[in-house]
Protein backbone atom coordinates (compact mmCIF):
# COMPACT_ATOMS: atom_id res chain seq x y z
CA UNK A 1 0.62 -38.44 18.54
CA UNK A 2 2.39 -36.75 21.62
CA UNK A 3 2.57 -33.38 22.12
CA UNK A 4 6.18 -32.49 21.73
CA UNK A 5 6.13 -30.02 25.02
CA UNK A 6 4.78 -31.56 27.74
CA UNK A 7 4.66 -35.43 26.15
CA UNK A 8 0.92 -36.24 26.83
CA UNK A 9 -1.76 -37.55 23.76
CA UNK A 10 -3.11 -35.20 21.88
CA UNK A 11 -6.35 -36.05 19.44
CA UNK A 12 -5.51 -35.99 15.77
CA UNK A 13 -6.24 -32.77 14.04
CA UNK A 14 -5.74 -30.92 16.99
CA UNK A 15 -4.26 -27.32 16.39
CA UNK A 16 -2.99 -26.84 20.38
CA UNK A 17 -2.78 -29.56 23.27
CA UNK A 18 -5.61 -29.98 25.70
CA UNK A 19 -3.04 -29.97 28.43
CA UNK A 20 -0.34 -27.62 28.12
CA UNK A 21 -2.12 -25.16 25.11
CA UNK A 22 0.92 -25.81 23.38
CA UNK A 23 0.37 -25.86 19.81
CA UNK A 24 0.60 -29.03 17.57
CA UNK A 25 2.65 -29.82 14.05
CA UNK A 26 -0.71 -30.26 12.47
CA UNK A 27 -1.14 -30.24 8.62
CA UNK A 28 -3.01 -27.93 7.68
CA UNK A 29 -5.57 -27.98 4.21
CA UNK A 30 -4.68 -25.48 1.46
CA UNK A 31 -8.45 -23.37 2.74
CA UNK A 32 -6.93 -22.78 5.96
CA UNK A 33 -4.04 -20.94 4.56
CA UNK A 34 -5.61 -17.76 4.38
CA UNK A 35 -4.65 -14.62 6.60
CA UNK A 36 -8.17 -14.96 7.69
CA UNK A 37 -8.19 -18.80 9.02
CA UNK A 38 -5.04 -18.49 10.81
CA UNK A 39 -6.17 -14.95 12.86
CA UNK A 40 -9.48 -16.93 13.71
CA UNK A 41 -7.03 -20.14 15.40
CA UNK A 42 -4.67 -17.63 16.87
CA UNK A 43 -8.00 -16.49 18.85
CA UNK A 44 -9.22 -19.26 19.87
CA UNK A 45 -5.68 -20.59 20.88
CA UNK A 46 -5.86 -21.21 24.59
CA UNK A 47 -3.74 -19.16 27.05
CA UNK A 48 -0.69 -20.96 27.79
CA UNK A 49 0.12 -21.87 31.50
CA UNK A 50 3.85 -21.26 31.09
CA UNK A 51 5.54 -18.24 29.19
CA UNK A 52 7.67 -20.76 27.23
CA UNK A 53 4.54 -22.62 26.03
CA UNK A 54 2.96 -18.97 24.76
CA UNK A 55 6.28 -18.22 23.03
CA UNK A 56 5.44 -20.98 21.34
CA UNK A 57 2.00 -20.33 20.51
CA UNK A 58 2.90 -17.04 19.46
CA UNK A 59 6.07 -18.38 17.27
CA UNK A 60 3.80 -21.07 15.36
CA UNK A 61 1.53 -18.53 14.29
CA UNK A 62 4.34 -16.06 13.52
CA UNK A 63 5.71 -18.86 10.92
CA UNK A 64 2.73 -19.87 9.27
CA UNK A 65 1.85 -16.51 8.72
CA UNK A 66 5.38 -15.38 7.87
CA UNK A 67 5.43 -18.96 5.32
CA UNK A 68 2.35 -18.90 3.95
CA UNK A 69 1.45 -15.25 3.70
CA UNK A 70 4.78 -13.87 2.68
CA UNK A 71 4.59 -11.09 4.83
CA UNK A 72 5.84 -10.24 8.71
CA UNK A 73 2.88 -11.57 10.50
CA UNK A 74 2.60 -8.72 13.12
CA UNK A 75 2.33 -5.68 11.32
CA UNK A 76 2.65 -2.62 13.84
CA UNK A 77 2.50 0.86 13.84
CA UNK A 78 4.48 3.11 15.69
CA UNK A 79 2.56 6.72 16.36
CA UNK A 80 5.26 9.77 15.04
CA UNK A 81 2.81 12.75 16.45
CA UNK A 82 1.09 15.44 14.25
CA UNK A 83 2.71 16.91 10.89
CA UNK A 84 2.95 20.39 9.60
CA UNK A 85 -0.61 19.99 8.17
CA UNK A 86 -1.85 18.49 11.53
CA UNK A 87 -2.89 15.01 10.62
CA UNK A 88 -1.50 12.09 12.91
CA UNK A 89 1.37 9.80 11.51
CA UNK A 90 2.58 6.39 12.10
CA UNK A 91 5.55 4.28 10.76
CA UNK A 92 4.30 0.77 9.38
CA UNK A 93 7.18 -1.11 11.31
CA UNK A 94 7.00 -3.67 8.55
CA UNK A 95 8.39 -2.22 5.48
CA UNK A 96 9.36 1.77 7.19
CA UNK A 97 6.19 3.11 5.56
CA UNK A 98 5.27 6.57 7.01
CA UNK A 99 1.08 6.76 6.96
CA UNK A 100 -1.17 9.76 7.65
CA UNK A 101 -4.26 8.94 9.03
CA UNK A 102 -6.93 10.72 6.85
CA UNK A 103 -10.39 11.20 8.44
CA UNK A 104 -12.69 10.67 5.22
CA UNK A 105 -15.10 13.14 3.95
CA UNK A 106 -16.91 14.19 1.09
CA UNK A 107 -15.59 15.55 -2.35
CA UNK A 108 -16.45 15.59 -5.80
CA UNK A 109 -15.04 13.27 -8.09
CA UNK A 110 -15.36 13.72 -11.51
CA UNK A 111 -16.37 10.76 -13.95
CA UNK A 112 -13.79 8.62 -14.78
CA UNK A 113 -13.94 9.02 -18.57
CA UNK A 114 -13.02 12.65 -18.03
CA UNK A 115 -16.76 13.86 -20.11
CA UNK A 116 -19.69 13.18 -17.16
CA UNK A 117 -20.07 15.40 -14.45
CA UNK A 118 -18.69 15.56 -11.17
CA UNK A 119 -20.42 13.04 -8.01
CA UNK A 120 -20.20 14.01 -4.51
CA UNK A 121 -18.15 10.79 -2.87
CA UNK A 122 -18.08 9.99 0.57
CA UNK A 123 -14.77 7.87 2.11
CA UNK A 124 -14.57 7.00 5.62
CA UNK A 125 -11.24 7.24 7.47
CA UNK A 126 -8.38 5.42 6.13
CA UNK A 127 -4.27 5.48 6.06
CA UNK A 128 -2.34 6.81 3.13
CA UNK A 129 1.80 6.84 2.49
CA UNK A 130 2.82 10.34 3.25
CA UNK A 131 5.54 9.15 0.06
CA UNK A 132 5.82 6.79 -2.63
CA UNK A 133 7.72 3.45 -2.12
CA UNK A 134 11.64 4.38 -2.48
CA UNK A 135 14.23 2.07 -3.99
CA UNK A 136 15.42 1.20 -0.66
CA UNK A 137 11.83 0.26 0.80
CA UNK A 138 11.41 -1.96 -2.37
CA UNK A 139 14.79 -3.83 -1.91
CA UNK A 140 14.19 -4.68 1.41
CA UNK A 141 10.80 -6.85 0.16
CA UNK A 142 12.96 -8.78 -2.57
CA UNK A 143 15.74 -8.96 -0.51
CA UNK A 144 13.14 -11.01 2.36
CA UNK A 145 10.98 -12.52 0.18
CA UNK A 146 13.22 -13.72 -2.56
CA UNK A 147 10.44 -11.65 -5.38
CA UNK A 148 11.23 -12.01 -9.01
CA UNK A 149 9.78 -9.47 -10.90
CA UNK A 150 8.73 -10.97 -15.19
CA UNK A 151 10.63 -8.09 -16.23
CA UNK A 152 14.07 -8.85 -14.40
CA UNK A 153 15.79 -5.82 -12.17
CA UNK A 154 15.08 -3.23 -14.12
CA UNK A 155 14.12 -1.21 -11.56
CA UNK A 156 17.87 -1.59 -9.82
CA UNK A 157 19.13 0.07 -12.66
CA UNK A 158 17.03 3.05 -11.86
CA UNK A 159 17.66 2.54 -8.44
CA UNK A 160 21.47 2.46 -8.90
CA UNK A 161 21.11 5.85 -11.36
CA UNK A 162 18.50 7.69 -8.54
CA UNK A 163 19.21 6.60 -5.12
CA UNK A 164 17.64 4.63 -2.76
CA UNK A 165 15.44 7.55 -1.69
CA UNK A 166 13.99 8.26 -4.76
CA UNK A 167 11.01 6.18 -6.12
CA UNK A 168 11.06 2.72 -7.49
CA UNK A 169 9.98 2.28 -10.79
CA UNK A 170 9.45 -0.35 -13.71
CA UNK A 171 7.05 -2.14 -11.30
CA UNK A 172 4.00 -3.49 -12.10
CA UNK A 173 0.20 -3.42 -10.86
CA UNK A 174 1.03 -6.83 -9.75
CA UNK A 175 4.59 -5.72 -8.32
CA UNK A 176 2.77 -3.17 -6.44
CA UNK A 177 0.12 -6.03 -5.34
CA UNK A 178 2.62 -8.43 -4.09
CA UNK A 179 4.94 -5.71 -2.33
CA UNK A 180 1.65 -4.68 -0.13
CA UNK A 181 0.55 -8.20 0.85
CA UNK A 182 3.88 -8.62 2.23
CA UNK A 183 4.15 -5.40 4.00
CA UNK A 184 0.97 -6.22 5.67
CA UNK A 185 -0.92 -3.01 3.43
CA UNK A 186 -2.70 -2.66 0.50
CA UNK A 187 -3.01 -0.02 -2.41
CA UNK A 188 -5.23 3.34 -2.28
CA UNK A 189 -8.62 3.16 -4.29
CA UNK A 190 -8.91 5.55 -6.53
CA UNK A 191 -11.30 7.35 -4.35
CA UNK A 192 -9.22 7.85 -1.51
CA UNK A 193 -6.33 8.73 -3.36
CA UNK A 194 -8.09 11.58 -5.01
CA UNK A 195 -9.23 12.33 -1.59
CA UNK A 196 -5.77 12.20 -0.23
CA UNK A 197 -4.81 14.65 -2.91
CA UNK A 198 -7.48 17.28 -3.05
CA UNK A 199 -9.35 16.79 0.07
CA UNK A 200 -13.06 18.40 0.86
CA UNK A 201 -12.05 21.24 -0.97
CA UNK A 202 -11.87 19.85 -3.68
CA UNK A 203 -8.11 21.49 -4.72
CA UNK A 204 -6.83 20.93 -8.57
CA UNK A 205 -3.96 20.74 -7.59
CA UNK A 206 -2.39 19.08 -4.34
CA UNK A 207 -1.00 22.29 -3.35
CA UNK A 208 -3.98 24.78 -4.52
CA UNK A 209 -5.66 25.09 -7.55
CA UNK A 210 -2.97 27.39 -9.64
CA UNK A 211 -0.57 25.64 -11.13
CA UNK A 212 3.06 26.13 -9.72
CA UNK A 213 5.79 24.20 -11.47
CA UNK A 214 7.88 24.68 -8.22
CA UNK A 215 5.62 22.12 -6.27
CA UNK A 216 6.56 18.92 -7.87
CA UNK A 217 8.87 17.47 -10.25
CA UNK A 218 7.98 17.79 -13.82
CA UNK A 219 8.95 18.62 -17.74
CA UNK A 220 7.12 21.35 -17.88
CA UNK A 221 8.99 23.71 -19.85
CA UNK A 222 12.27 21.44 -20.10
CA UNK A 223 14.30 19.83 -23.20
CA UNK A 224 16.18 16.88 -21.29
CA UNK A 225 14.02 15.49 -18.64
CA UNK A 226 16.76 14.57 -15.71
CA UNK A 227 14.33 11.78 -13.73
CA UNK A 228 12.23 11.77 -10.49
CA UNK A 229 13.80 13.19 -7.13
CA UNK A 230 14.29 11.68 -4.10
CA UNK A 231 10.84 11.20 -2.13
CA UNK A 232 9.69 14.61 -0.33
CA UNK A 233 11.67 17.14 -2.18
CA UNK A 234 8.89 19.42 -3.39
CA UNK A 235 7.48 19.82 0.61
CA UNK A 236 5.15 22.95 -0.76
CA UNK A 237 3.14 20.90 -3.43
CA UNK A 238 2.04 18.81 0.26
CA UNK A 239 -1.81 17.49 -0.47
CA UNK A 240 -4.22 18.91 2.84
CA UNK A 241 -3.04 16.15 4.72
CA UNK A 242 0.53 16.44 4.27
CA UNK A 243 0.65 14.03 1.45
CA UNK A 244 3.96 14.11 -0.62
CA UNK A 245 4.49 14.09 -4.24
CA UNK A 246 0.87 13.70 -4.98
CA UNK A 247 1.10 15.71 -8.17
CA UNK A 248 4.20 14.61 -10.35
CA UNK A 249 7.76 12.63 -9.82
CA UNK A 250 5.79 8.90 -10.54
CA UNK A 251 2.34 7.83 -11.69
CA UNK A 252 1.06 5.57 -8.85
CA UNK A 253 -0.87 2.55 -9.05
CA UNK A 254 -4.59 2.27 -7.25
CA UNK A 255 -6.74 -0.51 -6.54
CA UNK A 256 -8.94 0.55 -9.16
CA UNK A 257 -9.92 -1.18 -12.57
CA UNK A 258 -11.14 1.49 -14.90
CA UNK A 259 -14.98 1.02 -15.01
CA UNK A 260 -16.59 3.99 -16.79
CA UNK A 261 -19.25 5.95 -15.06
CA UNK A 262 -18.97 7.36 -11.46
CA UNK A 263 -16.94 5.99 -9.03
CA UNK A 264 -18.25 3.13 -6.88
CA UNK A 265 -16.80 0.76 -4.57
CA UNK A 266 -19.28 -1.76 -5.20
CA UNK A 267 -19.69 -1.94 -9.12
CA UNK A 268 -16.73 -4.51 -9.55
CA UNK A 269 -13.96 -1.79 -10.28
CA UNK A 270 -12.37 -3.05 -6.78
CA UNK A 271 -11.75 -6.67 -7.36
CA UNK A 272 -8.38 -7.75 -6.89
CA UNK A 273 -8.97 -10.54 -9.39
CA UNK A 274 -8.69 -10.09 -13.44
CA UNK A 275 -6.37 -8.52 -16.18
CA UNK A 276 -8.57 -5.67 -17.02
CA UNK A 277 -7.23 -2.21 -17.32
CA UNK A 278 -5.70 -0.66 -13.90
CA UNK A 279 -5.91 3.23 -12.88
CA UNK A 280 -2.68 5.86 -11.93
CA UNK A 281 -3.01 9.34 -11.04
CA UNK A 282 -0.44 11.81 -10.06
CA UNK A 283 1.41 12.39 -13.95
CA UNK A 284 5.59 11.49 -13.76
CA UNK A 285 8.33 13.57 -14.02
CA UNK A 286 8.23 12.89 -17.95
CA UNK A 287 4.80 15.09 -18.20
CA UNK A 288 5.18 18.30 -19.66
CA UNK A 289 1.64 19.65 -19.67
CA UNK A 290 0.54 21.26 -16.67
CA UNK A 291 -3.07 19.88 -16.75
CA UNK A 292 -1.82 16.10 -16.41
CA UNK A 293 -0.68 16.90 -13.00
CA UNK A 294 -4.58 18.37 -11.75
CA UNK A 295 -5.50 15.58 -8.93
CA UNK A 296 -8.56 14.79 -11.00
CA UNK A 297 -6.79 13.53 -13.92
CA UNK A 298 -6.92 9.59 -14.48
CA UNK A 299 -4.61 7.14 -16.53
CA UNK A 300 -5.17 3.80 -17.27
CA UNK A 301 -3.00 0.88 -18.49
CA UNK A 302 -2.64 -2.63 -18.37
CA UNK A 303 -1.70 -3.91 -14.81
CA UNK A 304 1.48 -6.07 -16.48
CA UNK A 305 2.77 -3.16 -17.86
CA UNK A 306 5.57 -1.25 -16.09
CA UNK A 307 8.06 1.52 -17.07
CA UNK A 308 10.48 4.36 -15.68
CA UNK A 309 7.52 6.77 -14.46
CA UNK A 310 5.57 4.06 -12.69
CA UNK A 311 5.60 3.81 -9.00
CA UNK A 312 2.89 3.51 -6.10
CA UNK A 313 2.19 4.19 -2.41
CA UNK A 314 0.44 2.26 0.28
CA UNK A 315 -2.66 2.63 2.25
CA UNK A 316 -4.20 0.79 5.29
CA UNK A 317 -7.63 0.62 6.56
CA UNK A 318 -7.89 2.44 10.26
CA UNK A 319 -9.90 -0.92 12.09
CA UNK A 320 -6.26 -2.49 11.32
CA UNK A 321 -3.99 0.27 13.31
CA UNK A 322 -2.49 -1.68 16.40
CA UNK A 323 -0.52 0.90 17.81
């Protein structure tokens, strides 16, 4: 075949044109469709001698990515300064996504099944949503990706009832899953969420460690639960780091399957794959007991599940910030 920029032969197979660098209409095998594969060809594409012929490079790999990934291909963040707490932020340009960097540390974390004692974890830098994924952050993925959730649009009706700043709900561990793929992120572990929360002080709650029903939304105390608030509304229950709504409003999905014993990265609870049980923290706005809101306490469900007090926020890993 020709190349179809500046006419000459081009070998079959070939990704880009020995001549002009401009890439080919290759067919690609299903094992090359992986984020990984097509980073590795868009490094060793060479540089184009024209600027329309690297538009084109860069526009191929835009579309495959964009195609077969589901997601915006460059994911960018865009550097917002400090916050009140002093921790930088960025804006994932992707889905609007504001992330505080947090610089890792040590903290104990208490045994999953709530009755073993406390083991001194270490994480290493990572990003974390300052909020939870609104209604409006969540429409804008369906509305580019064309995502059906099994359970229908449930969540517009809370969305219609709450507002587009307030969280999204009825969304699934898998929901959650696909929505961070696509906005080039990924879920918290359980680890750093805690982290996020508490910090190296090791706070029970996000905000200190006596309980202050002002700091987030809740039932303590209330007949007629009214729903979760718009994103940010309780700005004095802030985590260390400046994370919002940490303690109540939605339970948020993590990585996490539930595995008991102490926490470990590397004893299988972090594999994406499987239908095992999946972890939440944070309590909902339908709690009414002021220990389910303490940053140490876990919940576990089913990852298909989803309901009205189930949300989630995003995190990143800091050797992916392009800035």
């Amino acid at each position: 075949m020709n190349c179809s920029v500046c006419q000459q032969p081009v070998s079959s197979g070939a990704m880009v044109c020995a001549t002009c660098g401009a890439p080919c209409d290759v067919v690609l095998t299903e094992a090359a469709l992986t984020e990984a594969a097509l980073t590795e060809a868009a490094r060793e594409l060479p540089v184009a001698p024209s600027e329309d012929a690297r538009s084109s490079q860069r526009e191929w790999i835009d579309r495959l990515l964009a195609e077969v990934l589901g997601r915006p291909a460059s994911v960018e963040l865009v550097a917002l300064g400090r916050n009140a707490q002093g921790y930088e932020e960025y804006t994932n340009e992707a889905d609007g996504s504001v992330l505080i960097l947090v610089p890792g540390g040590s903290f104990a974390m208490e045994d999953v099944s709530g009755d073993g004692p406390s083991t001194q974890i270490t994480v290493g830098p990572f990003l974390v949503g300052k909020y939870t994924v609104t209604n409006a952050q969540f429409a804008r993925f369906v509305t580019a990706t064309g995502y059906r959730l099994d359970a229908g649009d449930s969540w517009k009706k809370y969305a219609e009832e709450w507002g587009e700043r307030a969280p999204v709900v009825c969304v699934s561990w898998y929901d959650a899953q696909a929505y961070v793929k696509w906005a080039g992120l990924r879920l918290p572990t359980e680890a750093e969420w805690e982290f996020a929360a508490r910090g190296t002080r090791n706070l029970r709650y996000p905000w200190g460690d006596d309980w202050d029903a002002s700091c987030c939304c809740n039932s303590v105390g209330k007949n007629e639960p009214t729903g979760p608030q718009p994103v940010g509304s309780y700005p004095n229950g802030a985590s260390p780091y400046g994370c919002q709504d940490m303690a109540g409003n939605v339970w948020q999905w993590c990585s996490s399957k539930f595995v008991p014993g102490p926490y470990s990265a590397t004893d299988g609870r972090e594999d994406p794959t499987g239908t095992g049980t999946r972890m939440l923290r944070g309590g909902s706005w339908l709690v009414n007991r002021p220990a389910i809101f303490r940053a140490t306490t876990r919940y576990l469900n089913m990852p298909f599940n989803r309901n009205r007090s189930r949300s989630f926020r995003v995190a990143r890993s800091i050797d992916r910030i392009e800035v």
